[in-house]
C-alpha atoms as a PDB file:
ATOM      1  CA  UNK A   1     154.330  89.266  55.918  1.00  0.00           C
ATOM      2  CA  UNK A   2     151.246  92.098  55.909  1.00  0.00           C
ATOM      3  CA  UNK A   3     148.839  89.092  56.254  1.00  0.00           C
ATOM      4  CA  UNK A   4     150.689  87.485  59.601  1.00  0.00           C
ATOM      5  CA  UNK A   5     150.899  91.414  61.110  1.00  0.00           C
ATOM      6  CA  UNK A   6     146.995  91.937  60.350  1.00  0.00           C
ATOM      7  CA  UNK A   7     146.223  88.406  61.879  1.00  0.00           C
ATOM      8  CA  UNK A   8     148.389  89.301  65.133  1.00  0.00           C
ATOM      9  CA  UNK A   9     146.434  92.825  65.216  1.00  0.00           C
ATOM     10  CA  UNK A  10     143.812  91.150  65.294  1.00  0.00           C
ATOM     11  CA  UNK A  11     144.566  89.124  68.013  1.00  0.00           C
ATOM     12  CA  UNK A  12     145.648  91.883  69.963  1.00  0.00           C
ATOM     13  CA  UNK A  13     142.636  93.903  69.474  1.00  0.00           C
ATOM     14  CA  UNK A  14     140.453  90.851  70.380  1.00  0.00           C
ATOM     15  CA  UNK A  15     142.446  90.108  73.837  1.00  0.00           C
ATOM     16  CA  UNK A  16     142.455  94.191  74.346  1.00  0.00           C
ATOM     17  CA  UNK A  17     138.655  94.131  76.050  1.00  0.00           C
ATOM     18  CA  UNK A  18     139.465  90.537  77.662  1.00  0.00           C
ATOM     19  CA  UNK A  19     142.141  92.244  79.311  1.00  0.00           C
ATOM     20  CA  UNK A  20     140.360  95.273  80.475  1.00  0.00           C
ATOM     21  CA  UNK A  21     137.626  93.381  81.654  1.00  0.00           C
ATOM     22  CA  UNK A  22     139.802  91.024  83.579  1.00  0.00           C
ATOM     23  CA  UNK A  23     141.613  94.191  85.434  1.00  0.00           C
ATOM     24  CA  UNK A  24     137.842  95.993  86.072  1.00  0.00           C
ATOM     25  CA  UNK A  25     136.686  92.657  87.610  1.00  0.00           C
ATOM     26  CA  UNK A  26     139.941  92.101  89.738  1.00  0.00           C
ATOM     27  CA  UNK A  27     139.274  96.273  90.349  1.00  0.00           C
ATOM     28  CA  UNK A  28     135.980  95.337  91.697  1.00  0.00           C
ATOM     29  CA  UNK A  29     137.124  92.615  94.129  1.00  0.00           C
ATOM     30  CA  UNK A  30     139.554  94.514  95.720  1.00  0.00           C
ATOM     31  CA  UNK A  31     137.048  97.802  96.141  1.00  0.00           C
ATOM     32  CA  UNK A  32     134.655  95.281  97.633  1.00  0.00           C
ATOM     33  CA  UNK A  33     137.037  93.244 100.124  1.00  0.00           C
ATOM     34  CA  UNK A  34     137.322  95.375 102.607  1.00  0.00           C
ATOM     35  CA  UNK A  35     133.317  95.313 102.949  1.00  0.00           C
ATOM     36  CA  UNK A  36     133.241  91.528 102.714  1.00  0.00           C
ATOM     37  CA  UNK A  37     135.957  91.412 105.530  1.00  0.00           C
ATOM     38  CA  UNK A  38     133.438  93.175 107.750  1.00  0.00           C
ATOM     39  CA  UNK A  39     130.694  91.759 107.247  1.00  0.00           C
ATOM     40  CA  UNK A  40     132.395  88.509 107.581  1.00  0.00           C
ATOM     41  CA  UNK A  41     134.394  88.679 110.691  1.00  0.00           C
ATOM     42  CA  UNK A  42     131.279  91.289 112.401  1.00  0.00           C
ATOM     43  CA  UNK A  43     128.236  89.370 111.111  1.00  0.00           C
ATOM     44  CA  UNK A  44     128.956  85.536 109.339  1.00  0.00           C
ATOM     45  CA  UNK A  45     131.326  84.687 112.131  1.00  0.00           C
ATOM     46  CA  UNK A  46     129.223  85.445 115.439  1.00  0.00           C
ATOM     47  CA  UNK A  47     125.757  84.706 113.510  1.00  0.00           C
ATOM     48  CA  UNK A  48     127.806  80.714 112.584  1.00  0.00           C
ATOM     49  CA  UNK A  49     129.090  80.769 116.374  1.00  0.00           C
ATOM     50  CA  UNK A  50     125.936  81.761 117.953  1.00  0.00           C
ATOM     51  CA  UNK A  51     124.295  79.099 115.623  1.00  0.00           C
ATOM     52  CA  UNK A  52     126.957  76.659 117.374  1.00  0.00           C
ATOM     53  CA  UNK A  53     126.588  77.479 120.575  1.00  0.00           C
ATOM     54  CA  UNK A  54     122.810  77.243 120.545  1.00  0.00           C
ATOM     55  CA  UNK A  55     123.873  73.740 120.249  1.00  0.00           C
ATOM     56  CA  UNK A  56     125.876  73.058 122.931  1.00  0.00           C
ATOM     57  CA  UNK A  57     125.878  73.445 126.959  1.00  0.00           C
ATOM     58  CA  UNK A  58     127.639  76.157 127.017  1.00  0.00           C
ATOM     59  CA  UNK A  59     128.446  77.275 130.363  1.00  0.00           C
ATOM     60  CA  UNK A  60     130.505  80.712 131.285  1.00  0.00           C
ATOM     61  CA  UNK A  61     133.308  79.059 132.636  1.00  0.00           C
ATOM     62  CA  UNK A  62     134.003  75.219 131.207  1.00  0.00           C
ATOM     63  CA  UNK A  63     134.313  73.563 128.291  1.00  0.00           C
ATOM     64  CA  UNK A  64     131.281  73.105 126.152  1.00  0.00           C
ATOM     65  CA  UNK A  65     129.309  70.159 125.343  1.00  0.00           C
ATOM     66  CA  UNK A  66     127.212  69.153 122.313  1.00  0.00           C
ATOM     67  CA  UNK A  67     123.413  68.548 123.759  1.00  0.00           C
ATOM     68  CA  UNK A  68     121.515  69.514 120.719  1.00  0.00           C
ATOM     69  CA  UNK A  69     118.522  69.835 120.759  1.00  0.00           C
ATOM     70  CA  UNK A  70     118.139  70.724 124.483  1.00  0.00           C
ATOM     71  CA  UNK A  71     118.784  74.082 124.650  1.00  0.00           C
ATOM     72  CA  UNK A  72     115.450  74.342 122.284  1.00  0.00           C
ATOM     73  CA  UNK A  73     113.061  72.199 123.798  1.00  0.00           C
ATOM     74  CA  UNK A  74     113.712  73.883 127.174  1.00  0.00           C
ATOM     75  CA  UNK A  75     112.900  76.917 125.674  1.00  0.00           C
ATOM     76  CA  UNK A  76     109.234  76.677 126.499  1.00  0.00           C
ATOM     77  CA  UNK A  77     110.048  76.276 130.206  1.00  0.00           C
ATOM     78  CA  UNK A  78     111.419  79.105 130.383  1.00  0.00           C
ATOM     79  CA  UNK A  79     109.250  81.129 133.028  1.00  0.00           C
ATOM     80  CA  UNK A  80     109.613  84.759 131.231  1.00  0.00           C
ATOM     81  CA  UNK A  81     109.821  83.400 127.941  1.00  0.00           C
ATOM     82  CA  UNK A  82     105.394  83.115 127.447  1.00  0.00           C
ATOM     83  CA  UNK A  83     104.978  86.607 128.845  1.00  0.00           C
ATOM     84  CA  UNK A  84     107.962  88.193 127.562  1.00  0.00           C
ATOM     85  CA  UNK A  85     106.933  87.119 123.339  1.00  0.00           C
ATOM     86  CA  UNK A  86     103.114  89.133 124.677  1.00  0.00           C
ATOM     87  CA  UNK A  87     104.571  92.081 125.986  1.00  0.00           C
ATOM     88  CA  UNK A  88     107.534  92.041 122.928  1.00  0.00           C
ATOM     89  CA  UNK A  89     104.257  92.058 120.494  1.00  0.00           C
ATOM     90  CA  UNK A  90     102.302  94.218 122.123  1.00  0.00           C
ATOM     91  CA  UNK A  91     104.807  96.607 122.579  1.00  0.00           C
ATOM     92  CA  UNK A  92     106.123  95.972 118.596  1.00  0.00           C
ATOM     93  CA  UNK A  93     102.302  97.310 117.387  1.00  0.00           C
ATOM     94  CA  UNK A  94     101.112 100.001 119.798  1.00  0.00           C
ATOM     95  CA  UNK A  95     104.968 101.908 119.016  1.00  0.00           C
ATOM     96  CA  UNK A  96     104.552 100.733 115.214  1.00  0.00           C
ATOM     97  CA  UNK A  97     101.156 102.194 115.067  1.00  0.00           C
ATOM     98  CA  UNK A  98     101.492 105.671 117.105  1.00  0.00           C
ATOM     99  CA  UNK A  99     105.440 106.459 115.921  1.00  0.00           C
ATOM    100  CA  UNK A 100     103.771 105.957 112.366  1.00  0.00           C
ATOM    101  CA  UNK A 101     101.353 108.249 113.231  1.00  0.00           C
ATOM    102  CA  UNK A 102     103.408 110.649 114.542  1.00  0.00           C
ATOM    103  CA  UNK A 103     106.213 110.494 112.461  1.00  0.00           C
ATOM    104  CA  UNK A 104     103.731 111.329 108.933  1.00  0.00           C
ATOM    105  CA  UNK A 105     102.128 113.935 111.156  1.00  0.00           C
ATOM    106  CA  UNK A 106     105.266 115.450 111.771  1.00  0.00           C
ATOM    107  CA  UNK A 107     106.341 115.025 107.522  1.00  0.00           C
ATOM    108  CA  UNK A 108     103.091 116.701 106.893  1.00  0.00           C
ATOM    109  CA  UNK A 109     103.554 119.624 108.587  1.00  0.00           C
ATOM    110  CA  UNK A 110     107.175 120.667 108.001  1.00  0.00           C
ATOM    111  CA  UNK A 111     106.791 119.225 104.193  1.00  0.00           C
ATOM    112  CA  UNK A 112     106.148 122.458 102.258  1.00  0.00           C
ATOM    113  CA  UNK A 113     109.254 125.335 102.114  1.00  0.00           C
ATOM    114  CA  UNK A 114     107.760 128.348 104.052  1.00  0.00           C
ATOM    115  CA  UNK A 115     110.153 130.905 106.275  1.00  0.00           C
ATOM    116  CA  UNK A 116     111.524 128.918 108.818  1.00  0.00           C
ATOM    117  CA  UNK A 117     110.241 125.453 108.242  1.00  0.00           C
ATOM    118  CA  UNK A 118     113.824 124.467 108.229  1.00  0.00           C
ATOM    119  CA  UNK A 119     114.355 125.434 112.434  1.00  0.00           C
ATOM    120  CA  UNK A 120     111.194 122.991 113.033  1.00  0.00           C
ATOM    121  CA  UNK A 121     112.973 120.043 110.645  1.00  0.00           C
ATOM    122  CA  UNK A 122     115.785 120.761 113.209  1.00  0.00           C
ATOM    123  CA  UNK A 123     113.803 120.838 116.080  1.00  0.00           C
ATOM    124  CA  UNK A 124     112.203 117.751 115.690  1.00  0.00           C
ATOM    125  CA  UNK A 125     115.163 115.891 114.588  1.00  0.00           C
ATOM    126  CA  UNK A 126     117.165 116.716 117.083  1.00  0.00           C
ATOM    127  CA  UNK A 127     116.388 114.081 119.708  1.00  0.00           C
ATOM    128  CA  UNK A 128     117.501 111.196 117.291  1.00  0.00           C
ATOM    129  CA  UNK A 129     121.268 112.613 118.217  1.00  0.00           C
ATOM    130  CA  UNK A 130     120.887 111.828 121.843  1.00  0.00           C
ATOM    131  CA  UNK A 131     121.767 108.263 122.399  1.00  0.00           C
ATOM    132  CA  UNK A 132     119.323 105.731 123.582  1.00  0.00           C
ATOM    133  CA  UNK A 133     120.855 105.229 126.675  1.00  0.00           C
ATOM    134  CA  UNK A 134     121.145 108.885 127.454  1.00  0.00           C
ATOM    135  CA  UNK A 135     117.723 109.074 126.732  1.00  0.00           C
ATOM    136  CA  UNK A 136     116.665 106.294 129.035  1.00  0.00           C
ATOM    137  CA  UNK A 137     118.478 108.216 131.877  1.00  0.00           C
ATOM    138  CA  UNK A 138     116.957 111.340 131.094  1.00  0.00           C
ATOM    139  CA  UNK A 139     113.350 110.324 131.315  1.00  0.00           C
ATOM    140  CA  UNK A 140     114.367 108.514 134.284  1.00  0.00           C
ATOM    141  CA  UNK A 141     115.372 111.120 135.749  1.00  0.00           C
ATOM    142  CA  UNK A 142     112.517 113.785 134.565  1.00  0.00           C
ATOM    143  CA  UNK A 143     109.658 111.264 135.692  1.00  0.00           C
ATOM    144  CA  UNK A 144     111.214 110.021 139.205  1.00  0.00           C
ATOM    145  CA  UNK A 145     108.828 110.474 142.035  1.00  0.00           C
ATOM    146  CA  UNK A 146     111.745 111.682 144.279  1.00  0.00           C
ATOM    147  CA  UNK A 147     113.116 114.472 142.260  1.00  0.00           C
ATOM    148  CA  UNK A 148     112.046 114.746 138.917  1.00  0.00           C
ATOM    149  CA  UNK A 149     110.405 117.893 137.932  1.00  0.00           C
ATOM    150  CA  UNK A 150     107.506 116.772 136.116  1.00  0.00           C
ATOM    151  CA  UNK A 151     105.231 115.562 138.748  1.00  0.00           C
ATOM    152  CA  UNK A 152     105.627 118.766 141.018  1.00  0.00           C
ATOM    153  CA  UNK A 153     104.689 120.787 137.482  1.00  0.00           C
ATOM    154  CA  UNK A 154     101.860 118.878 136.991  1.00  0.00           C
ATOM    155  CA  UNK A 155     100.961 119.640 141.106  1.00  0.00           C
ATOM    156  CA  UNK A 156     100.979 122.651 140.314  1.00  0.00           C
ATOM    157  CA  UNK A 157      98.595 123.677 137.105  1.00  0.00           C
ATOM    158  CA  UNK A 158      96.598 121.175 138.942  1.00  0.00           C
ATOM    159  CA  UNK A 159      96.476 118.471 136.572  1.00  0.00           C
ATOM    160  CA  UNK A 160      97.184 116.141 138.925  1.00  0.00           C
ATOM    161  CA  UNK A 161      96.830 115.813 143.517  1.00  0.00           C
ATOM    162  CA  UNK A 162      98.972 113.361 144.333  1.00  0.00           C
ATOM    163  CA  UNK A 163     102.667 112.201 142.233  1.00  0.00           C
ATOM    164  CA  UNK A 164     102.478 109.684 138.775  1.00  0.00           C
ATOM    165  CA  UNK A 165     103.790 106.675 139.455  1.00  0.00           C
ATOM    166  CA  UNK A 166     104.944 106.543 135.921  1.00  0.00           C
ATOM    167  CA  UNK A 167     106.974 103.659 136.188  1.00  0.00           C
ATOM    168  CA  UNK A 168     105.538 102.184 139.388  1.00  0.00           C
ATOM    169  CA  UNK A 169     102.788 100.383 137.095  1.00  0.00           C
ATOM    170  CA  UNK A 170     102.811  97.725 134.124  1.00  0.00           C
ATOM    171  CA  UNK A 171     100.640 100.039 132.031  1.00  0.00           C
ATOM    172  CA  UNK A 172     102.779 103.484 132.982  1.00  0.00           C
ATOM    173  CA  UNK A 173     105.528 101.902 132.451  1.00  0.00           C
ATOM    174  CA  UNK A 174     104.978 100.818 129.205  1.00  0.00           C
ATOM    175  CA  UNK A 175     102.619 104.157 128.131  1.00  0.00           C
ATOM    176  CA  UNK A 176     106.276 106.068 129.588  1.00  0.00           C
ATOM    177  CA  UNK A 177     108.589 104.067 127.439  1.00  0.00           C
ATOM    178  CA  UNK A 178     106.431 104.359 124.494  1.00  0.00           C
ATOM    179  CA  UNK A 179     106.329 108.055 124.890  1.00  0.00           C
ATOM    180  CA  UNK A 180     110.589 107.725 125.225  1.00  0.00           C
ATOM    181  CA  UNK A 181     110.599 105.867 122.250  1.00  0.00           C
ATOM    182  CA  UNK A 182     108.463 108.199 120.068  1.00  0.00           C
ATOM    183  CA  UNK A 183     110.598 111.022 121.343  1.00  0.00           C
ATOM    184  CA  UNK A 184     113.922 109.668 120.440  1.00  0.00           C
ATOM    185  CA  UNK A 185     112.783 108.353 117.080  1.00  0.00           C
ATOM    186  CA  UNK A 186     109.755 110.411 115.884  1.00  0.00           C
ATOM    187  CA  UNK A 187     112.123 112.982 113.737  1.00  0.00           C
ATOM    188  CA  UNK A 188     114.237 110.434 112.240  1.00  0.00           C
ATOM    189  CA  UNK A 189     111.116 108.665 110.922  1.00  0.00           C
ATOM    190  CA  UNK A 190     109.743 112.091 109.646  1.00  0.00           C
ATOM    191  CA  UNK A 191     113.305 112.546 108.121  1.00  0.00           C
ATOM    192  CA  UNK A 192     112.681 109.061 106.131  1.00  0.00           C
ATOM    193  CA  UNK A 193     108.952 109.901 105.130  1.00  0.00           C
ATOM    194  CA  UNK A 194     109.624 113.799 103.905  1.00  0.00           C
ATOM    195  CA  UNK A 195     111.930 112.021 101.418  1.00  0.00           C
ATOM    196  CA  UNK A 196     109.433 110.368 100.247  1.00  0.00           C
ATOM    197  CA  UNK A 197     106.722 113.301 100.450  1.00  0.00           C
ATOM    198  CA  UNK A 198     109.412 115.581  98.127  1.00  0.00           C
ATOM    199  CA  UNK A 199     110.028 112.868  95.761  1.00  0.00           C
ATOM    200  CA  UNK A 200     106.045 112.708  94.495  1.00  0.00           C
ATOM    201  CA  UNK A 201     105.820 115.511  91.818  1.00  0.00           C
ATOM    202  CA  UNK A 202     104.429 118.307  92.016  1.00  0.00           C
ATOM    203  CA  UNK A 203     101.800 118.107  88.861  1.00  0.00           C
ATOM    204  CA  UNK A 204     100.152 115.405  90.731  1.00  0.00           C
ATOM    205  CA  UNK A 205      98.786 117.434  93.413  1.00  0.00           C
ATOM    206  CA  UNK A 206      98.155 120.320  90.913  1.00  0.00           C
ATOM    207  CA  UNK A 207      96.142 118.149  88.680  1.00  0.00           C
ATOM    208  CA  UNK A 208      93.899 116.721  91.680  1.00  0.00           C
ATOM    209  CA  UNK A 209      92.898 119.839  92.729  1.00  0.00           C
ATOM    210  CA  UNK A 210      91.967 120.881  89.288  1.00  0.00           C
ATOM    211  CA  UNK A 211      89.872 117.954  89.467  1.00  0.00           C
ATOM    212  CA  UNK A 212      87.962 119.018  92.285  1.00  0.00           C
ATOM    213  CA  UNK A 213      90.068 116.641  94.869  1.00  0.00           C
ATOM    214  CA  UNK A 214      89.815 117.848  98.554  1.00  0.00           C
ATOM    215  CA  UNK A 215      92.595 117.512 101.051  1.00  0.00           C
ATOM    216  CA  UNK A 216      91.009 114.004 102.511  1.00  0.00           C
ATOM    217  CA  UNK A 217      91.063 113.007  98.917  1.00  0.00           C
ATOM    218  CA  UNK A 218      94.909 114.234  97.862  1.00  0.00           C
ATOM    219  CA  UNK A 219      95.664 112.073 101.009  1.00  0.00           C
ATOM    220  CA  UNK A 220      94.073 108.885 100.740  1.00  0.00           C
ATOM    221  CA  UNK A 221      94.763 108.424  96.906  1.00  0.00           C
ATOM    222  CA  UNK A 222      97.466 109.907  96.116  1.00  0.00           C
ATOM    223  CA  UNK A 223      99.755 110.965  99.107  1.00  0.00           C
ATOM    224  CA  UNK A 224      99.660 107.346 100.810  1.00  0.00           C
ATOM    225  CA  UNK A 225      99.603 105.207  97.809  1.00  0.00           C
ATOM    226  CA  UNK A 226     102.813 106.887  96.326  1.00  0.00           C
ATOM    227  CA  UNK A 227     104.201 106.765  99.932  1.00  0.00           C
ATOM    228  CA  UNK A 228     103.991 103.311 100.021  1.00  0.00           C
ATOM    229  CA  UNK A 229     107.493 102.053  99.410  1.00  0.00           C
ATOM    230  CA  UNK A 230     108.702 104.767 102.189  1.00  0.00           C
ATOM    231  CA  UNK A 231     106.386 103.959 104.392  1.00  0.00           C
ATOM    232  CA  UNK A 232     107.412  99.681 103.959  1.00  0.00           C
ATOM    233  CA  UNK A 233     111.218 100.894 104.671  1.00  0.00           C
ATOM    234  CA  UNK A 234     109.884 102.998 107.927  1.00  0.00           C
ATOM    235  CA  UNK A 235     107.590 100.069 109.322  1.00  0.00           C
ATOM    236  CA  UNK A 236     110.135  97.459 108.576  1.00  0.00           C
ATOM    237  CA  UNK A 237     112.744  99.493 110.978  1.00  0.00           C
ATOM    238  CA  UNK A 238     110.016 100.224 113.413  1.00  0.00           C
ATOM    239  CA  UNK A 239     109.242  96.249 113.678  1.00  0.00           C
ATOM    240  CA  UNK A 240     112.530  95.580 113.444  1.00  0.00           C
ATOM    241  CA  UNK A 241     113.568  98.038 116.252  1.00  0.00           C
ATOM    242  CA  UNK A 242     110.682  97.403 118.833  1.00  0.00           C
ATOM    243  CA  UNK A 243     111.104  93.578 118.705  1.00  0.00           C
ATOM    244  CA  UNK A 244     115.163  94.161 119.617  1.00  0.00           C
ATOM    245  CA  UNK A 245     114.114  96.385 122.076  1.00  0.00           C
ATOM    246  CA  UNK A 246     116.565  96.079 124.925  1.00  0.00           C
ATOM    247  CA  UNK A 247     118.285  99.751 126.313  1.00  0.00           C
ATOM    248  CA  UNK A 248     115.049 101.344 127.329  1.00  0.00           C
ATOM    249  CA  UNK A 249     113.600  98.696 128.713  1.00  0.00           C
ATOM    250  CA  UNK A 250     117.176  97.683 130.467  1.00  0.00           C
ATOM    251  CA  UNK A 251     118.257 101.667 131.217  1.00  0.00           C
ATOM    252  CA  UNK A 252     114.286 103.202 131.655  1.00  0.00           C
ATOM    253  CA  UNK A 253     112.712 100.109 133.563  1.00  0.00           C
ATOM    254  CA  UNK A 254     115.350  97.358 134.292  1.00  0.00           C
ATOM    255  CA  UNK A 255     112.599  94.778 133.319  1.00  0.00           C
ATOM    256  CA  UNK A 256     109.977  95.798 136.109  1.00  0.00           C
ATOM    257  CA  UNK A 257     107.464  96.183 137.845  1.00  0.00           C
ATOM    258  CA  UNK A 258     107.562  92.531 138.398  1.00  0.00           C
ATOM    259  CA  UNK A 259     108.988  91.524 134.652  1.00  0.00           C
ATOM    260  CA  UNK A 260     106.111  93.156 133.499  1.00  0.00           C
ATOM    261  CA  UNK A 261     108.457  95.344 131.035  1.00  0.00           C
ATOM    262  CA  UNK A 262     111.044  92.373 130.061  1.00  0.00           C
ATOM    263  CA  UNK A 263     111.366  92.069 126.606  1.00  0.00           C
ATOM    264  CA  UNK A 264     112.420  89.126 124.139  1.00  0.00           C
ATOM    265  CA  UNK A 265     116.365  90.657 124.264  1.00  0.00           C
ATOM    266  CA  UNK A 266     116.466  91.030 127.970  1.00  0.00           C
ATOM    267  CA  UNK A 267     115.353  87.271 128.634  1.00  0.00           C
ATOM    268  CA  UNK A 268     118.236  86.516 126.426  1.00  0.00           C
ATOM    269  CA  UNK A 269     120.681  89.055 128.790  1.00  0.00           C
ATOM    270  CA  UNK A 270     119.396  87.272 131.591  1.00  0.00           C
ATOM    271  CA  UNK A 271     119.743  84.092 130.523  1.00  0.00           C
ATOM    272  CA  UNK A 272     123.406  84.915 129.171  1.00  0.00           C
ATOM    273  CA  UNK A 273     124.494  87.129 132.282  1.00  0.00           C
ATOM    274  CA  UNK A 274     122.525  86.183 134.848  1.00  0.00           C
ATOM    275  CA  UNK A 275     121.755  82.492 134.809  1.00  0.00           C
ATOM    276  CA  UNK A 276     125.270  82.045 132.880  1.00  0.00           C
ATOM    277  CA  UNK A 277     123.220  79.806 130.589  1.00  0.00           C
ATOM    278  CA  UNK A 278     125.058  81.088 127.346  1.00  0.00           C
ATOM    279  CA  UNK A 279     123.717  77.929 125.081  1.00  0.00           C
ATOM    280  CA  UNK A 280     120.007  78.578 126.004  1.00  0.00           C
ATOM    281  CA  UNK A 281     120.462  82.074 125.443  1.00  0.00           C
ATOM    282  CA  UNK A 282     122.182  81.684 121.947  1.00  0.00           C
ATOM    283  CA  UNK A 283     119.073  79.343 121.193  1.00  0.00           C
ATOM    284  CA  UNK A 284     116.829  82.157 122.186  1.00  0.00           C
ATOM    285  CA  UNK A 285     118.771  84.791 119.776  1.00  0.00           C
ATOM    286  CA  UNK A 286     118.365  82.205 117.048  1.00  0.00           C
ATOM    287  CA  UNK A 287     114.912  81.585 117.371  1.00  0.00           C
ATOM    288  CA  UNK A 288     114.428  85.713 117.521  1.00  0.00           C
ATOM    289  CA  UNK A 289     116.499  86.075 114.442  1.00  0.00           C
ATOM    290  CA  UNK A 290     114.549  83.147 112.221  1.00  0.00           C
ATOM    291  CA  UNK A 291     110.894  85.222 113.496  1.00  0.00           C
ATOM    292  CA  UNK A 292     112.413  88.392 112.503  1.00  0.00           C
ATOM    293  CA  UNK A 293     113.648  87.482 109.246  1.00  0.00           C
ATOM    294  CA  UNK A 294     110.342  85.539 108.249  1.00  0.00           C
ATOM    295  CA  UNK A 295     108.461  88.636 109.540  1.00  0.00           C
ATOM    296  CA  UNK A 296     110.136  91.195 107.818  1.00  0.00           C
ATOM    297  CA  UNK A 297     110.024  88.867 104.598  1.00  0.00           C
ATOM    298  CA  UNK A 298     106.203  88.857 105.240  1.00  0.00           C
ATOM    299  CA  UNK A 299     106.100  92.309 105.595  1.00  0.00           C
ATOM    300  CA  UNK A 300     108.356  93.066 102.457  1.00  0.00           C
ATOM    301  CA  UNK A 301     105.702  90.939 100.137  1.00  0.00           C
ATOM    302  CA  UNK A 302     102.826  92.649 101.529  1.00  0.00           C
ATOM    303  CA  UNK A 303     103.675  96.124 101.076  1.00  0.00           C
ATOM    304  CA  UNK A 304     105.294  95.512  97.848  1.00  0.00           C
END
């Protein structure tokens, strides 16, 4: 009889962690299922539906029809589509390159603790809280030729004779929603890198300059290389970002001077809204999405 209870002890003790690990799994699921949920019915759903309608005639009103692969091969003829993927791209590296530039610059000079260093972190943070559209209206409404207040302050320290058409050109416009975008997004960026500027150690720096190391020096080999992984995370959003641009362009320049300012999302709008052309429009989003993944996969590998 002692034998047969230590035999069923043992049993019990070996189906003891089985059954833990059963309820920590089933634990898990359930913790996780509400996240799945969203990101199923928010992103798998509309990304498999947009993937279906780019394969059908899909008019606003109507029932749709399978013409696969139409709404593709027209893409081409599209007559923004050419000059909207040059502006999209040039627009992508010149805010890439100068938000980069301005957002380290920024990191840089609020990184070290000194009396209040913490009112300039504010300070430059703060625009990221106004909302892009808000933002697009408020430049709007600060460069208008008709009664915005910059050009008459500009009259009048004699900078400039005659009112900025800052909108009124292809190359304004885009210089003025540049400078919109680096506004808005400059102190979240610095936000991003000054993590990564407090997370290098300390003893690094101190044992560079007991080497002899000058600032250009610190910089270049140490500073940036250590960076690195921030700075991937911050170029991947700014890619990401510029090449989905669509409220500035939509709320700052609706598109013009002559399309000059239409981006890759707002031929898609149009397309959708305007020409009521819903399949050639979810073609267009798929294409985007299948250039943005590969690029940020690109970009991932390279700055590894």
């Amino acid at each position: 009889m002692t034998l047969t209870m230590t035999r069923s002890g043992r049993r019990a003790a070996r189906g003891a962690p089985s059954a833990r690990w059963r309820s920590r799994r089933i634990q898990g699921w359930l913790y996780a299922a509400p996240t799945a949920v969203i990101v199923g019915v928010l992103f798998l759903a509309p990304l498999v539906l947009v993937v279906w309608m780019s394969l059908n005639r899909w008019p606003l009103l109507g029932d749709p029809a399978f013409n696969a692969p139409d709404n593709y091969t027209k893409i081409a003829d599209n007559p923004l589509f050419a000059d909207a993927v040059v502006f999209t791209l040039k627009y992508t590296v010149l805010t890439t390159v100068l938000l980069s530039a301005v957002a380290l610059g920024l990191a840089l000079l609020v990184q070290d603790r000194r009396p209040g260093i913490g009112f300039f972190r504010t300070a430059f943070f703060l625009p990221g809280a106004v909302g892009f559209a808000a933002a697009g209206l408020l430049f709007y409404g600060m460069l208008n030729n008709d009664f915005g207040p910059i050009d008459p302050m500009l009259q009048a320290v004699g900078l400039t004779s005659e009112p900025v058409k800052w909108i009124g050109s292809p190359n304004m416009a885009l210089f003025s929603t540049i400078t919109l975008v680096i506004w808005r997004f400059a102190g979240f960026n610095m936000l991003i890198l000054l993590t990564g500027l407090q997370a290098i150690p300390t003893e690094v720096y101190e044992a560079a300059r007991s080497d002899g190391a000058n600032r250009r020096q610190v910089f270049t080999r140490i500073t940036l290389p250590l960076l690195r992984p921030t700075l991937a995370l911050m170029l991947i959003l700014s890619v990401t970002g510029s090449l989905l641009a669509f409220d500035q362009f939509f709320v700052f320049t609706n598109g013009g001077p002559d399309n000059s300012t239409v981006s890759m999302v707002m031929v898609v709008y149009r397309d959708a809204f305007f020409r009521f052309d819903l399949g050639g429009a979810a073609a267009l989003s798929v294409v985007l999405l299948v250039a943005l993944v590969g690029l940020n996969t690109f970009m991932m590998r390279r700055l590894r």
